[in-house]
Every structure is written in C-alpha cells, then in structure tokens.
C-alpha atoms as a PDB file:
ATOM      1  CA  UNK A   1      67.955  74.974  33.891  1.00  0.00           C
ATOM      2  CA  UNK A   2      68.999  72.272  31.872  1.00  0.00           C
ATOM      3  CA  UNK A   3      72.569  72.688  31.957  1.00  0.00           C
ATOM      4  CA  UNK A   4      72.576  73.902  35.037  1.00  0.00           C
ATOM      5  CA  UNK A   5      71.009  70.688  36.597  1.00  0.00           C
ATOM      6  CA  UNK A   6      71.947  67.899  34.615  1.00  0.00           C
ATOM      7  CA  UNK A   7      75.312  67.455  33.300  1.00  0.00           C
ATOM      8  CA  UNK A   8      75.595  63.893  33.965  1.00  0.00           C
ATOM      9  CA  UNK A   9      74.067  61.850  36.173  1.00  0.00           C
ATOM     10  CA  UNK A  10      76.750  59.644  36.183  1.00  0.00           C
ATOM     11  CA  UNK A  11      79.702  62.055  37.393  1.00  0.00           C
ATOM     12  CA  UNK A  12      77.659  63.896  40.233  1.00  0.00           C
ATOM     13  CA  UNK A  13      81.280  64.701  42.266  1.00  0.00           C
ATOM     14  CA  UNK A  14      82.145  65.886  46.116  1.00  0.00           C
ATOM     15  CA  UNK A  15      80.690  69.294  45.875  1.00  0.00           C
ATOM     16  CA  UNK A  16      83.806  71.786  45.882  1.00  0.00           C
ATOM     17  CA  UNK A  17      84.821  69.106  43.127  1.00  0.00           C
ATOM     18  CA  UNK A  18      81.367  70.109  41.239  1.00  0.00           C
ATOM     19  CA  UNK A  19      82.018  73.825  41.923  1.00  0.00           C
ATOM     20  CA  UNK A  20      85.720  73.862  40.193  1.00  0.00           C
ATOM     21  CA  UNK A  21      83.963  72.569  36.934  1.00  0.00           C
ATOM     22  CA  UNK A  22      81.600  75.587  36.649  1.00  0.00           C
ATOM     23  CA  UNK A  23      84.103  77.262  34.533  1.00  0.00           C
ATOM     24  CA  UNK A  24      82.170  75.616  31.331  1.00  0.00           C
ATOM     25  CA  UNK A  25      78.968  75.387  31.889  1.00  0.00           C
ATOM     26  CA  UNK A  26      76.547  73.894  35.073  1.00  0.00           C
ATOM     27  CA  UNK A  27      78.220  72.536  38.442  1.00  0.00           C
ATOM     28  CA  UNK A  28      76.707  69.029  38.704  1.00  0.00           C
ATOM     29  CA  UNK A  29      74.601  68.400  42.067  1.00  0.00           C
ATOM     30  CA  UNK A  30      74.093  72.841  42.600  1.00  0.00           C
ATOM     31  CA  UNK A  31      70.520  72.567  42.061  1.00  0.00           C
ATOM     32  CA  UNK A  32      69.865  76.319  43.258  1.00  0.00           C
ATOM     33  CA  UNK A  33      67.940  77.112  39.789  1.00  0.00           C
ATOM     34  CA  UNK A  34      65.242  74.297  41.201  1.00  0.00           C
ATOM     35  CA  UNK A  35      64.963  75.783  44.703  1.00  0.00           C
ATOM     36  CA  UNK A  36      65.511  79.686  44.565  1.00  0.00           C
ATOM     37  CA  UNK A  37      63.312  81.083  41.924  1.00  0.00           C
ATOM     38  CA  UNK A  38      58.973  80.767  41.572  1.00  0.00           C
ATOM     39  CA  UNK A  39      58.066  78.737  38.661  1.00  0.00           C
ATOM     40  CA  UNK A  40      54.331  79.499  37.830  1.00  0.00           C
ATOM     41  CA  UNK A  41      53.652  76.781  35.448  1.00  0.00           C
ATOM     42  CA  UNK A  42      52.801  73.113  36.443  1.00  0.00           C
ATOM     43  CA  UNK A  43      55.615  71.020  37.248  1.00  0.00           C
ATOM     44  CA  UNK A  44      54.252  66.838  37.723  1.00  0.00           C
ATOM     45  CA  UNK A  45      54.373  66.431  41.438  1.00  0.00           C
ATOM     46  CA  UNK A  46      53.708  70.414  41.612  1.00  0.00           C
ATOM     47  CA  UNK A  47      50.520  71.077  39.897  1.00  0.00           C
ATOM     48  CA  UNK A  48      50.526  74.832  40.944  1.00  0.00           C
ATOM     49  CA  UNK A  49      54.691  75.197  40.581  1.00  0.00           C
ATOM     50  CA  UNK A  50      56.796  76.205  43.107  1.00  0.00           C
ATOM     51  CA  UNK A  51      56.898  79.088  45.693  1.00  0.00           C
ATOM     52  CA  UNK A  52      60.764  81.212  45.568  1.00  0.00           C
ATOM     53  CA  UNK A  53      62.888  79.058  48.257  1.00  0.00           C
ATOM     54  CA  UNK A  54      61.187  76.010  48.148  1.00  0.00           C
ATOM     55  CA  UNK A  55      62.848  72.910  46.848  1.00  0.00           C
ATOM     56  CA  UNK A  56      61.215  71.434  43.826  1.00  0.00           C
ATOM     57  CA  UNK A  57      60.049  67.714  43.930  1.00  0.00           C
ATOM     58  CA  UNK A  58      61.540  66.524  40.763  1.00  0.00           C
ATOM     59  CA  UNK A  59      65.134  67.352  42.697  1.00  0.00           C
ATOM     60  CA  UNK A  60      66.475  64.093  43.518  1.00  0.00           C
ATOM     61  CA  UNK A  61      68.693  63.491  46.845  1.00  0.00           C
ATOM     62  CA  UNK A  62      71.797  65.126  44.682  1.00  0.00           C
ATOM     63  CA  UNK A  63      70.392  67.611  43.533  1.00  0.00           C
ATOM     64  CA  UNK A  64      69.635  66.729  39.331  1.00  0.00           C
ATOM     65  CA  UNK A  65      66.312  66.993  37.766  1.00  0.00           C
ATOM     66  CA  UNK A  66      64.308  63.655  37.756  1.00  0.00           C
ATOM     67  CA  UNK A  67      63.004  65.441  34.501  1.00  0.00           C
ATOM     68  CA  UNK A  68      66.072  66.028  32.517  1.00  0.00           C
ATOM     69  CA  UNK A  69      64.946  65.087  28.735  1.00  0.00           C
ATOM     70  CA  UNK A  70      61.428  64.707  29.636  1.00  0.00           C
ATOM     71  CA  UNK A  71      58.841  66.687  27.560  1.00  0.00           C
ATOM     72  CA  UNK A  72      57.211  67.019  31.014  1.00  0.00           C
ATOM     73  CA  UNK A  73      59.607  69.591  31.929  1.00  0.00           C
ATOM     74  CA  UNK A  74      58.074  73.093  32.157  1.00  0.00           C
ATOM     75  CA  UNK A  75      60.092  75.219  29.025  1.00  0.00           C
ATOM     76  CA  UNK A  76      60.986  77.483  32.064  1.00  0.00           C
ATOM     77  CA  UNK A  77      63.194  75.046  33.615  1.00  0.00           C
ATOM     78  CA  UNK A  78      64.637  73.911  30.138  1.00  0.00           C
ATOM     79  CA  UNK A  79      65.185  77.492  29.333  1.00  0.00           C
ATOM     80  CA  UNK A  80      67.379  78.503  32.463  1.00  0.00           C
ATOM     81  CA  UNK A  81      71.207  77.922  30.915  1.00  0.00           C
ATOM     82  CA  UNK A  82      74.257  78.402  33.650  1.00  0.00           C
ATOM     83  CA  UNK A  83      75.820  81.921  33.475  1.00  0.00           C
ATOM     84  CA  UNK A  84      78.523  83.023  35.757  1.00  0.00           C
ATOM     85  CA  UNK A  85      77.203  86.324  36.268  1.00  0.00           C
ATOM     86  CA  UNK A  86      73.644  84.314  37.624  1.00  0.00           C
ATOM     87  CA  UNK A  87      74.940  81.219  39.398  1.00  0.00           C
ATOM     88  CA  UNK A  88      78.511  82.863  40.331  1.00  0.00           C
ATOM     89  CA  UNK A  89      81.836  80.647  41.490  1.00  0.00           C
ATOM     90  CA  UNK A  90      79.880  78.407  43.687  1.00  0.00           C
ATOM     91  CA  UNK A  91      76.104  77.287  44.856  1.00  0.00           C
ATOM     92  CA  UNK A  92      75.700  78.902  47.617  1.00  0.00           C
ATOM     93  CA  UNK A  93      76.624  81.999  45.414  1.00  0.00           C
ATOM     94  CA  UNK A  94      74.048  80.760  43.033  1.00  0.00           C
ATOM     95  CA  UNK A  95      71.342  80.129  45.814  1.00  0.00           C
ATOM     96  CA  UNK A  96      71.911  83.601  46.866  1.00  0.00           C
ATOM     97  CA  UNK A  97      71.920  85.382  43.582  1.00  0.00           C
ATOM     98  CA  UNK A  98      68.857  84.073  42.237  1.00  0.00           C
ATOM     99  CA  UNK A  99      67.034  84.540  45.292  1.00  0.00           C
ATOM    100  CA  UNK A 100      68.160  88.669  44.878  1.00  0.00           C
ATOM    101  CA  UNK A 101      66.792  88.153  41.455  1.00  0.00           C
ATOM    102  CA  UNK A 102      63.154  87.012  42.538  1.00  0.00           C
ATOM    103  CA  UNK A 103      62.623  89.320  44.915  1.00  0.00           C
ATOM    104  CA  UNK A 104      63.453  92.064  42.081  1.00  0.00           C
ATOM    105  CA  UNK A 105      60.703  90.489  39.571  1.00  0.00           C
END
C-alpha cells in the first residue's frame, strides 16, 4: 500500500489529474487499497483491522495514509505496491478490482 497511498502529500492533484499519473506507480488521493480489502492485523485507531469495504481510519479527508513511514503501519499495508493489473487505469477501477479479489480469498 505504500506506493499506492502516499506519493506525496504535497502534490495530492484534481482526481482525473491523479489518475493520468498512474502510469508509474500509485495515483495520489485513490485510496481504494485502504477501503476495499480486510486487513486482519491491528491498525491504531482499528484494534481488530478492518472489515472488506470499510474505509480505514488512518485515511485522511484525501485519501493518504496518516501512517505513511510510521513503524505503526501493519506490514500488510506497507506490503501492497500499485500494479496496473490490481488497481487498473483509474480508482474506481481499483475499488472494484480489489473488492473481486476479497471476495475470492
């Protein structure tokens, strides 16, 4: 997730702006790897992780980890990397992949 959520802070852009830059790596502001899969470990805020579909608390109001860099990141989250395949040409494409994906795990 790290790439995915936290490119820079600083250059969060209008999202179809965000979306044109996923060519490289994570669109700034998607945020669908922090709402549409479960994450079973403990995430601080979420003791008992996260339920598939529900938004995660350390997602801030656009949509970057609060946790980026923090060693209280679960190694799930810092694990998850952008792939086209996964997160496809845009986020609701990613939303709606990686929700497919849960319900086949």
């Amino acid at each position: 997730m790290s790439r995915l959520i936290a490119s820079s802070r600083a250059s969060v852009q209008a999202s179809a702006d965000a979306d044109a830059s996923a060519e490289d790596g994570c669109r700034p502001g998607c945020g669908a790897c922090c709402i549409a899969p479960s994450i079973s470990s403990p995430i601080p805020g979420m003791p008992r992780g996260k339920p598939a579909g529900v938004r995660c608390v350390q997602l801030d109001e656009d949509n970057l980890c609060r946790l980026f860099g923090d060693p209280s990141r679960p190694n799930v989250c810092a694990r998850f990397v952008f792939d086209q395949e996964l997160c496809g040409s845009h986020r609701d494409e990613a939303l709606a992949r990686i929700a497919h994906w849960e319900t086949l795990t």
